[in-house]
N, C-alpha and C. Protein backbone atom coordinates (compact mmCIF):
# COMPACT_ATOMS: atom_id res chain seq x y z
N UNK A 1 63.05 119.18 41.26
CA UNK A 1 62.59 117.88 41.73
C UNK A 1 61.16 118.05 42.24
N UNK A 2 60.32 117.40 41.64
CA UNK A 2 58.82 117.61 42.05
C UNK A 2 58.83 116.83 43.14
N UNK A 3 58.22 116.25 44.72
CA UNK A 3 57.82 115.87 45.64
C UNK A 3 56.45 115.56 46.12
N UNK A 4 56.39 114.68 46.56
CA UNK A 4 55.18 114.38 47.17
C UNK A 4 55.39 114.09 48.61
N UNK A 5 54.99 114.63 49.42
CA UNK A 5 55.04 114.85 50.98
C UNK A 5 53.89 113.48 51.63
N UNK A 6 54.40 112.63 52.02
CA UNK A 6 52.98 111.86 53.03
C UNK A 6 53.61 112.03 54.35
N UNK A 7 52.40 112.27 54.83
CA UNK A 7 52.47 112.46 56.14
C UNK A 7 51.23 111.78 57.12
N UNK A 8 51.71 111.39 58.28
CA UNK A 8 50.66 110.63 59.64
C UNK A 8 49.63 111.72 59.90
N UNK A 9 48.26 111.44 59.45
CA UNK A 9 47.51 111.80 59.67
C UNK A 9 46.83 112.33 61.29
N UNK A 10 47.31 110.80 61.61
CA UNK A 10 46.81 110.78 62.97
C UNK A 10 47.60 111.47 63.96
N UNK A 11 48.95 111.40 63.94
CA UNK A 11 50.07 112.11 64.59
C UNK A 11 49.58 113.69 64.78
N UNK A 12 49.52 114.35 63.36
CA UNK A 12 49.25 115.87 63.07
C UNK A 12 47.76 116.14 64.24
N UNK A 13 47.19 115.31 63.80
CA UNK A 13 46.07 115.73 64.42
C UNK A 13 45.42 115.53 65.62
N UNK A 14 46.39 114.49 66.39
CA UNK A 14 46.60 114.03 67.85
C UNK A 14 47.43 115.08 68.66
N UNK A 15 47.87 116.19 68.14
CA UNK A 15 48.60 117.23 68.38
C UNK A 15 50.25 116.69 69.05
N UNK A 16 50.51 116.49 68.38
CA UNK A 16 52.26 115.77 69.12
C UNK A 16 53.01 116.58 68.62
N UNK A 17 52.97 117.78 68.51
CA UNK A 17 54.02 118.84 68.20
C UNK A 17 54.23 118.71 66.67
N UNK A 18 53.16 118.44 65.85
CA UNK A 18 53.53 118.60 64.59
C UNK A 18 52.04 118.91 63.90
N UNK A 19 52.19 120.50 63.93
CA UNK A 19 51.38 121.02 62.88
C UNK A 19 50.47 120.38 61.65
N UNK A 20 51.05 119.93 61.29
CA UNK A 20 50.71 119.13 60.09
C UNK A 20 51.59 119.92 58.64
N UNK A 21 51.86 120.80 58.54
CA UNK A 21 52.49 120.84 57.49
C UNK A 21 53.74 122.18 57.49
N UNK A 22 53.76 123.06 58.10
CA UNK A 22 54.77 124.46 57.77
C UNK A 22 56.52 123.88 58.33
N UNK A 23 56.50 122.76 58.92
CA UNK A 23 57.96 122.23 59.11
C UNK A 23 58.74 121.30 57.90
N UNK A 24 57.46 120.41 56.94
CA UNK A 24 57.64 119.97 56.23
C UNK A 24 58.33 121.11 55.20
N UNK A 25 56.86 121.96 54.76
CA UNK A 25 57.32 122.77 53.58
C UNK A 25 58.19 123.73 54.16
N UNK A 26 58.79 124.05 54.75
CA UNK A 26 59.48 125.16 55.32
C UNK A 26 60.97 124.27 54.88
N UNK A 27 61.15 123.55 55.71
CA UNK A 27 62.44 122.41 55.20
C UNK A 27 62.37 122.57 53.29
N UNK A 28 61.29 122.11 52.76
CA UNK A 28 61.25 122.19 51.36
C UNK A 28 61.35 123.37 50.77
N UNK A 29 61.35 124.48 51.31
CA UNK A 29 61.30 125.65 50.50
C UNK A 29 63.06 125.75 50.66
N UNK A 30 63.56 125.96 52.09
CA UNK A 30 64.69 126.21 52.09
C UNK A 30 65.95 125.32 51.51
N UNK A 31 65.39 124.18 51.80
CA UNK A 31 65.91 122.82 50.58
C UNK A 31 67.17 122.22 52.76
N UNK A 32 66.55 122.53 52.86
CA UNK A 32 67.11 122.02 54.56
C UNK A 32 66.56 120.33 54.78
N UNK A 33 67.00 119.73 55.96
CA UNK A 33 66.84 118.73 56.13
C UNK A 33 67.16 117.28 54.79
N UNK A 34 65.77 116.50 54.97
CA UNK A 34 66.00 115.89 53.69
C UNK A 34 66.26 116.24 52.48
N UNK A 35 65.52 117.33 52.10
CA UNK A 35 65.65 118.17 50.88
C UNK A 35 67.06 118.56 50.42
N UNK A 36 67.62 118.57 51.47
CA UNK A 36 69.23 119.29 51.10
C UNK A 36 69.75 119.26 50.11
N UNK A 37 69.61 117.78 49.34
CA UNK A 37 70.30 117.44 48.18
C UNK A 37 69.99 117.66 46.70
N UNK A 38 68.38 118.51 47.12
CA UNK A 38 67.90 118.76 45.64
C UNK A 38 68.69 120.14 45.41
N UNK A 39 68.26 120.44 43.82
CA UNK A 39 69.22 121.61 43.55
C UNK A 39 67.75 122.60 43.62
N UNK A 40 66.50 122.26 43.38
CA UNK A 40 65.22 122.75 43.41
C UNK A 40 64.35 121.70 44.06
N UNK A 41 63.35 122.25 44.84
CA UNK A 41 62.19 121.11 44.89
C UNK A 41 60.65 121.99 45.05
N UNK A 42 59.79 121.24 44.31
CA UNK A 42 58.44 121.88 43.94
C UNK A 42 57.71 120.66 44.88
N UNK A 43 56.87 121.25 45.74
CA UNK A 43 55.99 120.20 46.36
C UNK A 43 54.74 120.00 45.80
N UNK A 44 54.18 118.76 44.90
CA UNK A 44 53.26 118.66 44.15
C UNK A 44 52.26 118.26 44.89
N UNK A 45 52.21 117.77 46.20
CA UNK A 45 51.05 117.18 46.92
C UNK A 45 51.30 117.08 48.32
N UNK A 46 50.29 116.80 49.36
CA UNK A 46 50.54 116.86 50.48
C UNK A 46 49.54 116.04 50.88
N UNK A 47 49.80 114.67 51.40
CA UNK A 47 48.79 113.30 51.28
C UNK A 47 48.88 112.68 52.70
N UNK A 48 47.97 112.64 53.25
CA UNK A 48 47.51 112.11 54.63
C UNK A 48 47.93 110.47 55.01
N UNK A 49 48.38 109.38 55.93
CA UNK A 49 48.09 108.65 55.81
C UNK A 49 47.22 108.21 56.99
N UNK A 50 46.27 107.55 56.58
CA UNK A 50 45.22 107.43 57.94
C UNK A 50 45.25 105.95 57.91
N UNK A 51 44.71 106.05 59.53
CA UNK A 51 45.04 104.26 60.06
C UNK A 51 43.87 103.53 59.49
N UNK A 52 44.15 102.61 59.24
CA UNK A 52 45.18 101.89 59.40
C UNK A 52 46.61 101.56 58.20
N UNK A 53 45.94 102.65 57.02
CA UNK A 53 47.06 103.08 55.73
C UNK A 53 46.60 101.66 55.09
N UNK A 54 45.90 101.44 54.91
CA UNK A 54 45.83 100.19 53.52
C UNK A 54 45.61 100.59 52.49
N UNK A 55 45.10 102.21 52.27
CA UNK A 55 44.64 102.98 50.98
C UNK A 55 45.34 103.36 51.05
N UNK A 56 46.88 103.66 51.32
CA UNK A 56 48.07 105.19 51.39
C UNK A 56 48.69 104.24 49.75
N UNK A 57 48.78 103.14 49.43
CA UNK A 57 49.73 103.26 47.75
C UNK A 57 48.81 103.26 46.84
N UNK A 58 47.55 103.05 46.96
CA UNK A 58 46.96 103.40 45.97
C UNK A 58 46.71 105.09 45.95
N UNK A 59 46.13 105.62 47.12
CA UNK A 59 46.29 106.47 47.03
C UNK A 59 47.28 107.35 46.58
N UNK A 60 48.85 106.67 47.05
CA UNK A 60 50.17 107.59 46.03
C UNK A 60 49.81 107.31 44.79
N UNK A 61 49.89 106.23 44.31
CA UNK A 61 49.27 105.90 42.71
C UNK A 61 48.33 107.03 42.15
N UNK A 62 47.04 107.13 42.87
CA UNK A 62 46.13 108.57 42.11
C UNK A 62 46.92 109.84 41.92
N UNK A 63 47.39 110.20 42.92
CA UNK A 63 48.09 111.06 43.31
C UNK A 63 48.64 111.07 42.15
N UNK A 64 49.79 110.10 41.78
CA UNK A 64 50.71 110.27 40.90
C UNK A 64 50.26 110.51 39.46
N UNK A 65 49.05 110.23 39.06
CA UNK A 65 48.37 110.51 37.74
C UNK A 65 47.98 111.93 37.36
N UNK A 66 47.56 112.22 38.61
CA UNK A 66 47.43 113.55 38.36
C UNK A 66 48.51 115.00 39.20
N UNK A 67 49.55 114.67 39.91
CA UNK A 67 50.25 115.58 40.04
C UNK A 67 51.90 114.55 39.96
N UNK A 68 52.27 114.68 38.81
CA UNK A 68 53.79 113.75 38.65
C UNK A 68 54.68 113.62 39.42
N UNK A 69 55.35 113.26 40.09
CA UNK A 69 56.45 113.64 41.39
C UNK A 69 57.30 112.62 41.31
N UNK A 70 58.71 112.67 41.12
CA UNK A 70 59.89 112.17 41.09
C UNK A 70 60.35 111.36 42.55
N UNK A 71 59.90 112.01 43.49
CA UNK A 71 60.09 111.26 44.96
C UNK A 71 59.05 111.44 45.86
N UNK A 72 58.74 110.44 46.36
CA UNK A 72 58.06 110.84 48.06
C UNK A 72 58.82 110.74 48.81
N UNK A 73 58.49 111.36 49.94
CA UNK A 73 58.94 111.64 51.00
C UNK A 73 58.41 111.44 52.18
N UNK A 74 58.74 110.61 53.45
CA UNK A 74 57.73 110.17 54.02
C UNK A 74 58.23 110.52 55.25
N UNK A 75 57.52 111.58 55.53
CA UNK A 75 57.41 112.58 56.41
C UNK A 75 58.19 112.61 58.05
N UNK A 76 58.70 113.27 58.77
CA UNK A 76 59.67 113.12 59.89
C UNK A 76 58.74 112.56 61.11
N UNK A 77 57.07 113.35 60.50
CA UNK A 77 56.11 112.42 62.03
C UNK A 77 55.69 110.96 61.91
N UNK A 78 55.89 110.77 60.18
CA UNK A 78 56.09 109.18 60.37
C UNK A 78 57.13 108.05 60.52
N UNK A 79 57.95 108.96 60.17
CA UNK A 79 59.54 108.04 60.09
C UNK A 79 60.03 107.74 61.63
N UNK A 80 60.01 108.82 62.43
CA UNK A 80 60.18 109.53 63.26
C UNK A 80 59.81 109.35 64.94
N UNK A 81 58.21 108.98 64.63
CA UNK A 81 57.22 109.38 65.47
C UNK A 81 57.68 108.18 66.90
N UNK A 82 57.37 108.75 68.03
CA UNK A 82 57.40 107.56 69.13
C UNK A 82 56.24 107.80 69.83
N UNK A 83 55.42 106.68 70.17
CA UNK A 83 55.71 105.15 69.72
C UNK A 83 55.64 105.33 68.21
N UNK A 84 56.10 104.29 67.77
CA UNK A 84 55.91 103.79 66.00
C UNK A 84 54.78 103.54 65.83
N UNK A 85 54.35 103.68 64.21
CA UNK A 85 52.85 103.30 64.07
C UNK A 85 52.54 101.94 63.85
N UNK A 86 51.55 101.23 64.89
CA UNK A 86 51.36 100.04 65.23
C UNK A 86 51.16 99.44 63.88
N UNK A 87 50.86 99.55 62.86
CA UNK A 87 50.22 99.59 61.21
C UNK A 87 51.29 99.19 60.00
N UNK A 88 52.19 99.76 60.10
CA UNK A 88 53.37 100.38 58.48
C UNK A 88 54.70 100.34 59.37
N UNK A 89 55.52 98.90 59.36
CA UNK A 89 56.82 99.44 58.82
C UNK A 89 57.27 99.92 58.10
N UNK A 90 57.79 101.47 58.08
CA UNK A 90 58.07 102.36 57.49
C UNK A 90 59.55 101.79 56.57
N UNK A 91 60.10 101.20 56.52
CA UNK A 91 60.88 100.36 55.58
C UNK A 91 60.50 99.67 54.43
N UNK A 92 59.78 98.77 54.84
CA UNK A 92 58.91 98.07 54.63
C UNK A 92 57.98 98.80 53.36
N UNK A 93 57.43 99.83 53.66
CA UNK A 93 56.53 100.63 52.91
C UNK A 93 57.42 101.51 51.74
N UNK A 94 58.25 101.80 52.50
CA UNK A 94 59.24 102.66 51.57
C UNK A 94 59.91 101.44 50.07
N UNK A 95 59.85 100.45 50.55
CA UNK A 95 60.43 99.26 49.31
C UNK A 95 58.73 99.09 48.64
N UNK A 96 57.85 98.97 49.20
CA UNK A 96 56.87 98.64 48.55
C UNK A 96 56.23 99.88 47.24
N UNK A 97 56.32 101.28 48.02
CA UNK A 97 56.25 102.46 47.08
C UNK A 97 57.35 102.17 45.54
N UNK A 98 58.68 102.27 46.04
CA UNK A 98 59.20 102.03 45.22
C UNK A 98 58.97 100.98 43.88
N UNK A 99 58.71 99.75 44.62
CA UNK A 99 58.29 98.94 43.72
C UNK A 99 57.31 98.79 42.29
N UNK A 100 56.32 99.13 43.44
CA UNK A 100 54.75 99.57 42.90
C UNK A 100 55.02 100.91 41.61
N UNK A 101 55.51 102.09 42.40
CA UNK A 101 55.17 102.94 41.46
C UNK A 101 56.50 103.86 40.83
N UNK A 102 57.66 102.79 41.24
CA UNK A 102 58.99 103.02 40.43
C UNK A 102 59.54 104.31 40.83
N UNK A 103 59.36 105.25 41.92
CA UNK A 103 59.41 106.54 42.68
C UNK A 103 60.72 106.17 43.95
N UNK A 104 61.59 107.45 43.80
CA UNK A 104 62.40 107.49 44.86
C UNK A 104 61.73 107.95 46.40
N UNK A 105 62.21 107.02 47.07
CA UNK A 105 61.64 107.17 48.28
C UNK A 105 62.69 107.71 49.63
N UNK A 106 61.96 108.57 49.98
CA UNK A 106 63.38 109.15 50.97
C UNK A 106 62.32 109.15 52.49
N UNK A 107 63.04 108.69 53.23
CA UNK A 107 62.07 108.52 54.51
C UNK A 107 63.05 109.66 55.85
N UNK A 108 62.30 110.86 55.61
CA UNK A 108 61.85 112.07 56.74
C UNK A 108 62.00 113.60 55.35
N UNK A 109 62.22 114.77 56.18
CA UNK A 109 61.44 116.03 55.37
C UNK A 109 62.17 116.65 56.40
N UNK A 110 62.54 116.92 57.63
CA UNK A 110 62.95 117.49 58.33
C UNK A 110 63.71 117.49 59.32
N UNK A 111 64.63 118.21 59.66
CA UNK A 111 65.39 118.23 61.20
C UNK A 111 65.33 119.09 62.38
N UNK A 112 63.83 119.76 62.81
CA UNK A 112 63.41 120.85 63.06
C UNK A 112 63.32 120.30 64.66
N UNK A 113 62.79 118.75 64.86
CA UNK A 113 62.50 118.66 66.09
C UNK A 113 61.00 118.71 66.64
């Protein structure tokens, strides 16, 4: 299962206990958390979303032209995060991905904490 990882830009880098990426892929390597259910997963990209995210589906769209990915995954600091991001109901976004670019959408990557 190829993957595409988005993740809160701002979160990672506001330092709120999330690295920015070795909990994600760590979950993905071991196939833990969300991943659980793949029988393999290859992470094809690792895509920022920055506020206020009005470029995050086009941006999956580029993304998707040039590295193919069967699902995104939208990340445990965005699904997750408290407070919520004032910007993206994360529901909301997850039906709109789908729509747009016909991709399974699974909303978090991890159970690490």
């Amino acid at each position: 299962m190829n993957v595409l990882i988005v993740y809160c830009g701002r979160y990672a880098a506001g330092g709120y206990a999330c690295p920015g990426e070795w909990k994600c892929f760590s979950a993905a390597n071991k196939r833990e958390g969300e991943f659980a259910g793949y029988d393999d997963v290859r992470v094809v990209g690792f895509l920022s979303c920055d506020c206020p995210g009005r470029e995050l589906i086009a941006n999956i769209g580029c993304t998707k032209e040039k590295a193919d990915f069967d699902a995104v995954h939208l990340s445990t600091c965005m699904v997750k995060a408290w407070p919520a991001c004032p910007y993206i109901d994360m529901d909301e976004l997850a039906q709109k991905i789908t729509n747009k670019l016909n991709v399974k959408v699974v909303k978090g990557t991890h159970n690490y904490g």
